[in-house]
Protein backbone atom coordinates (compact mmCIF):
# COMPACT_ATOMS: atom_id res chain seq x y z
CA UNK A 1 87.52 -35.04 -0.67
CA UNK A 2 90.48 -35.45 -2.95
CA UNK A 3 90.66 -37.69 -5.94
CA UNK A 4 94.35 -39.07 -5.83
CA UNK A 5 93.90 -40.76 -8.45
CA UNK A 6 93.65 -37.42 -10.84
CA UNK A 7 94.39 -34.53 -8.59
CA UNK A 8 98.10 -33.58 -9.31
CA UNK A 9 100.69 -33.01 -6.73
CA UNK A 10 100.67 -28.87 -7.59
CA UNK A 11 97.01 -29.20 -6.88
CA UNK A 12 97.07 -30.85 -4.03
CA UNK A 13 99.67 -28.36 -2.13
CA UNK A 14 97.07 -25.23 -3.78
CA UNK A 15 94.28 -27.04 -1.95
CA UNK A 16 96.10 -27.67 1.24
CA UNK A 17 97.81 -24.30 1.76
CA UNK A 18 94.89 -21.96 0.26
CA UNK A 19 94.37 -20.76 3.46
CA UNK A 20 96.86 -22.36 5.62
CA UNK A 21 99.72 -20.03 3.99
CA UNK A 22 98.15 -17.22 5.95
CA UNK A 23 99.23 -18.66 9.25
CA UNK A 24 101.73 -20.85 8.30
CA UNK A 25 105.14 -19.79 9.53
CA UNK A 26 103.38 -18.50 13.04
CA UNK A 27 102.78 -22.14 13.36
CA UNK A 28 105.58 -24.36 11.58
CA UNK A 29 108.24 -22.17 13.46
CA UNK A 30 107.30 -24.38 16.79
CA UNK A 31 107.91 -27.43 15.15
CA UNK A 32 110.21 -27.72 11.56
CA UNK A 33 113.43 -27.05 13.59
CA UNK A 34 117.19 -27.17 12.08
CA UNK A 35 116.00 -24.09 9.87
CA UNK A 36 118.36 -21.70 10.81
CA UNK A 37 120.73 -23.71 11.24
CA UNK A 38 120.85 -24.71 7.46
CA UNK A 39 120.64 -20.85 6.83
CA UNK A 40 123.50 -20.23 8.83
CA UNK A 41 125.54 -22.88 7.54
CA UNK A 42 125.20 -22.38 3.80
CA UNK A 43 128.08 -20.31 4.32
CA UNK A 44 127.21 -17.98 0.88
CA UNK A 45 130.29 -15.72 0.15
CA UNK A 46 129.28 -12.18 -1.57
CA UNK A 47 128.79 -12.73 -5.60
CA UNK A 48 127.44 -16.45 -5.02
CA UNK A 49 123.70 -17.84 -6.44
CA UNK A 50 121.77 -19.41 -3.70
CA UNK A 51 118.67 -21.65 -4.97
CA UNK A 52 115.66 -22.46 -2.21
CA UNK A 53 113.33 -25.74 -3.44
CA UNK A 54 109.86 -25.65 -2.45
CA UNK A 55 110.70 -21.97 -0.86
CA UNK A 56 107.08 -21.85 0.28
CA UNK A 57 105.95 -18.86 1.99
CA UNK A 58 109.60 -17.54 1.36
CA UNK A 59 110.18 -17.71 5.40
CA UNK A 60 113.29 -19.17 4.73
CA UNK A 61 114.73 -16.74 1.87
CA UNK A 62 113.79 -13.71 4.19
CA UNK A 63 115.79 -15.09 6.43
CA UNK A 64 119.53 -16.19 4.25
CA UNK A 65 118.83 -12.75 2.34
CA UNK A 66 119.36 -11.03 5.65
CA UNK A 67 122.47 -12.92 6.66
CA UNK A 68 123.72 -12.90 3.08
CA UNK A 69 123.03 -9.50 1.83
CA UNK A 70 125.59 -9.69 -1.16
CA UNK A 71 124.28 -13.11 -2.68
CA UNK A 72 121.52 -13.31 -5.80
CA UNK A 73 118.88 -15.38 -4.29
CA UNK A 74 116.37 -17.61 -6.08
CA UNK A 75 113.31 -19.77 -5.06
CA UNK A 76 110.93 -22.03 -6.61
CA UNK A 77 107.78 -23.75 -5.71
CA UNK A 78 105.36 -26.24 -6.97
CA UNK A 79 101.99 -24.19 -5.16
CA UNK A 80 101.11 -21.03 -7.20
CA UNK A 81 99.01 -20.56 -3.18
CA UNK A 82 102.62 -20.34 -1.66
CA UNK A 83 104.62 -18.61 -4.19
CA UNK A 84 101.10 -15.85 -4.10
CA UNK A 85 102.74 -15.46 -0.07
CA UNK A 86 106.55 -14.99 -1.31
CA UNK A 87 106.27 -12.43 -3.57
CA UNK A 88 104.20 -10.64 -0.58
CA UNK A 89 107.25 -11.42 1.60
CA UNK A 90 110.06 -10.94 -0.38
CA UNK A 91 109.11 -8.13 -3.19
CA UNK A 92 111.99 -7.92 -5.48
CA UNK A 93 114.80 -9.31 -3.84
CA UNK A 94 114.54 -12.93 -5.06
CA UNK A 95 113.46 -14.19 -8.16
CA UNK A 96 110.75 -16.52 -8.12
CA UNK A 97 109.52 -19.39 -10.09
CA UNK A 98 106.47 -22.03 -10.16
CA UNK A 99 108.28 -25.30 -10.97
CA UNK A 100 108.23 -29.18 -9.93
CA UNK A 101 111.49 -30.06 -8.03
CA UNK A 102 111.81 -32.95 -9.97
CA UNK A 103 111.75 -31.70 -13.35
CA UNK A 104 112.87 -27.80 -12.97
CA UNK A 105 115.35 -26.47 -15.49
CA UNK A 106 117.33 -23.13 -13.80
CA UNK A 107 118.16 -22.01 -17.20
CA UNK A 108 114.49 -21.74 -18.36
CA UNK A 109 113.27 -20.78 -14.91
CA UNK A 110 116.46 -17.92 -13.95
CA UNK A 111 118.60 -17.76 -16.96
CA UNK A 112 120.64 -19.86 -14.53
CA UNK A 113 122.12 -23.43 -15.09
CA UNK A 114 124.27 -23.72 -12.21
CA UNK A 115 123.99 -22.75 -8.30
CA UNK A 116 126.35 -22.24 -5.26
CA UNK A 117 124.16 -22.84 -2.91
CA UNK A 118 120.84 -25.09 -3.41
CA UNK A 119 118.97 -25.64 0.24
CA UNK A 120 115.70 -27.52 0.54
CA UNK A 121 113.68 -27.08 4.45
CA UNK A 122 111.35 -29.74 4.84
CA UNK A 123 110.49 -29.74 1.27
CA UNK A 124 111.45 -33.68 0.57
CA UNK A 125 108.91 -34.99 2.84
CA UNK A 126 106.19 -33.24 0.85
CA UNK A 127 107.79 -34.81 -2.63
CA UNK A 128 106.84 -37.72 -3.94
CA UNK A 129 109.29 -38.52 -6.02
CA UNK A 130 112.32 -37.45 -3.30
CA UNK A 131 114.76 -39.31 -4.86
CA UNK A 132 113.81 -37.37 -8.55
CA UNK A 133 114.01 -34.14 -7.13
CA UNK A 134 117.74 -34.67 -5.09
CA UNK A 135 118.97 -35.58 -8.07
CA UNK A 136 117.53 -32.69 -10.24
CA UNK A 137 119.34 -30.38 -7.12
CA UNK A 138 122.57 -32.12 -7.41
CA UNK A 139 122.72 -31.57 -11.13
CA UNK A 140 122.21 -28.09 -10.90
CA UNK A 141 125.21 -27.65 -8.56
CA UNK A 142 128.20 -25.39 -9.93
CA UNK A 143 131.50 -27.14 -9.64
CA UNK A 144 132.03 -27.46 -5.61
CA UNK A 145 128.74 -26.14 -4.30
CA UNK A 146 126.70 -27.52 -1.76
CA UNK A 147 123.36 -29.04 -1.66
CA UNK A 148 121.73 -28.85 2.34
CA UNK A 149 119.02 -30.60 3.45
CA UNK A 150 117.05 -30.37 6.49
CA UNK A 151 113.75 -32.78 7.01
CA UNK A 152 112.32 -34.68 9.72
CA UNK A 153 113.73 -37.42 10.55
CA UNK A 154 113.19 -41.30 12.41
CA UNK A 155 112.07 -39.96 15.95
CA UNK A 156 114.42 -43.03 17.22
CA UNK A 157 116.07 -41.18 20.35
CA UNK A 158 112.49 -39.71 21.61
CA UNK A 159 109.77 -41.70 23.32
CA UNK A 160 107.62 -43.97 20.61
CA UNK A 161 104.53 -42.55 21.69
CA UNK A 162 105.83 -38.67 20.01
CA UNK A 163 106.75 -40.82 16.44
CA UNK A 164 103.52 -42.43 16.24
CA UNK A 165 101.38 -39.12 17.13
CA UNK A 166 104.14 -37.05 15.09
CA UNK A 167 104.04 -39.37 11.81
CA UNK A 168 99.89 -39.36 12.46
CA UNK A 169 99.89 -35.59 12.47
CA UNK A 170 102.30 -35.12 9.56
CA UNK A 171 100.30 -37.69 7.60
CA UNK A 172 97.04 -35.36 7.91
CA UNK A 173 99.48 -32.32 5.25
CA UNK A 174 100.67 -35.15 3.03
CA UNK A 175 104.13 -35.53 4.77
CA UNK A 176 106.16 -38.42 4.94
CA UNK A 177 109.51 -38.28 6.67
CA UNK A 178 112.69 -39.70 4.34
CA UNK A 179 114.55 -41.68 6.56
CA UNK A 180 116.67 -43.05 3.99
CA UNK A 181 117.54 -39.20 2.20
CA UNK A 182 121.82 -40.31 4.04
CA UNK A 183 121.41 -43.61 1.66
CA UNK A 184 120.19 -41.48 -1.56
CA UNK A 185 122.37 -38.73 -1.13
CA UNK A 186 124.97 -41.08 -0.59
CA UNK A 187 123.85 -42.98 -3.90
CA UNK A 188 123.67 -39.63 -5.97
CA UNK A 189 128.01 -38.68 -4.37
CA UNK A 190 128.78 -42.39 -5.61
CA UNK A 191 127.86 -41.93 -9.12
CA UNK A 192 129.18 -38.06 -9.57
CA UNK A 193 132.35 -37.84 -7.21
CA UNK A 194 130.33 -35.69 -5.18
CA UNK A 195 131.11 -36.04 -1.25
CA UNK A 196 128.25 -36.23 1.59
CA UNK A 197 127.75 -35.50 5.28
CA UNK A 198 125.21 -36.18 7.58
CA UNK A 199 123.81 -34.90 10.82
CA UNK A 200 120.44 -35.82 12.91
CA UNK A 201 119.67 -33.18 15.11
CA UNK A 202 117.44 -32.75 18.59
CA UNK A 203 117.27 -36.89 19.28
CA UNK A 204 116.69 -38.02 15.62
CA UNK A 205 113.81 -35.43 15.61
CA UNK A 206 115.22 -34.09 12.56
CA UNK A 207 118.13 -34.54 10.05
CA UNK A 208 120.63 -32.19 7.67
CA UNK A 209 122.28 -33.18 5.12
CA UNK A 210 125.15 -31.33 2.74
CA UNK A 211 125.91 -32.93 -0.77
CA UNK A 212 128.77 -31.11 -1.77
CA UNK A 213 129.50 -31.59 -5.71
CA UNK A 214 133.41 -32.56 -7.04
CA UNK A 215 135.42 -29.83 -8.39
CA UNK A 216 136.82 -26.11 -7.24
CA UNK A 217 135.55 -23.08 -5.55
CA UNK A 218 131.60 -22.70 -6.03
CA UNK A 219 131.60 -19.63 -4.01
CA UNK A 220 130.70 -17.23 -5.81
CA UNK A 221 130.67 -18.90 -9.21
């Protein structure tokens, strides 16, 4: 058993996906949906630099490096067990780094300070400090580029029964859904001129959000 009380959060996403990053997209793809929707709404025009947070197993990058195949893509990732998966899956064509999404710095990690295109996929419910690591994102946004966010959401327009065995489920991998991540990003447009919408998708199942920062064309920067 753990020790929460020592064990840090990098740790504790080695131990838990040692051996579940072997199998993990075959399973997640039935049930983290909004995915490619996010990918197909980052909207990345040739010459722009797309960042992924917690990219995982690199599912996700696979997937926008496909659609977008004139964009320099980046991903980082708190679990050395997940990023050991990405470079499998991706090779060479996105550079990856082993960073907290709280504290990253893109010019240390990619030579890097600014980004087009930042997405996080059901990262923030596996974050403990959320709020910390939306506002590290924001701050690495180029002058009009977008931040996206997809995430479970409250459950509210599906039967009571699904939340409680949902949240009980998603409790057992150290996720907790951010039902207030409209109020934060909100917070984070009030205080930087940024502007914010909001979307829950499939009944409240899930959410996506866009932060997109003040100031010109971020596409490509």
């Amino acid at each position: 058993m753990l020790d929460f009380g020592t064990t840090t959060h990098a740790e504790l996403m080695d131990r838990t996906y040692r051996h579940q990053r072997l199998f993990y997209d075959l399973t997640r793809k039935y049930y983290l949906l909004g995915r490619d929707r996010l990918i197909a709404e980052l909207d990345a025009k040739p010459g722009a630099h797309v960042l992924e947070i917690a990219c995982g197993t690199g599912r996700n990058l696979q997937l926008a490096i496909r659609r977008y195949p004139d964009t320099a893509f980046y991903g980082l990732d708190i679990s050395a067990e997940m990023l050991t998966t990405a470079r499998d899956t991706l090779g060479q064509s996105a550079n990856l780094a082993q960073a907290d999404a709280c504290t990253f710095d893109g010019m240390h990690l990619f030579r890097r300070a600014k980004f087009d295109r930042i997405f996080i996929s059901y990262g923030i419910s596996m974050i403990p400090d959320w709020h910390g690591a939306l506002e590290t994102a924001a701050a690495h946004l180029a002058p009009g580029g977008e931040l996206h966010v997809v995430d479970f959401h409250d459950q509210n327009g599906l039967p009571g029964w699904f939340k409680t065995a949902l949240y009980r489920w998603l409790d057992r991998f150290h996720v907790t859904p951010r039902t207030g991540l409209q109020t934060a990003l909100g917070q984070i447009a009030a205080g930087t001129g940024a502007t914010t919408r909001f979307r829950p998708l499939y009944r409240g199942y899930a959410q996506h959000a866009v932060l997109r920062a003040a100031g010109g064309h971020a596409n490509p920067s």
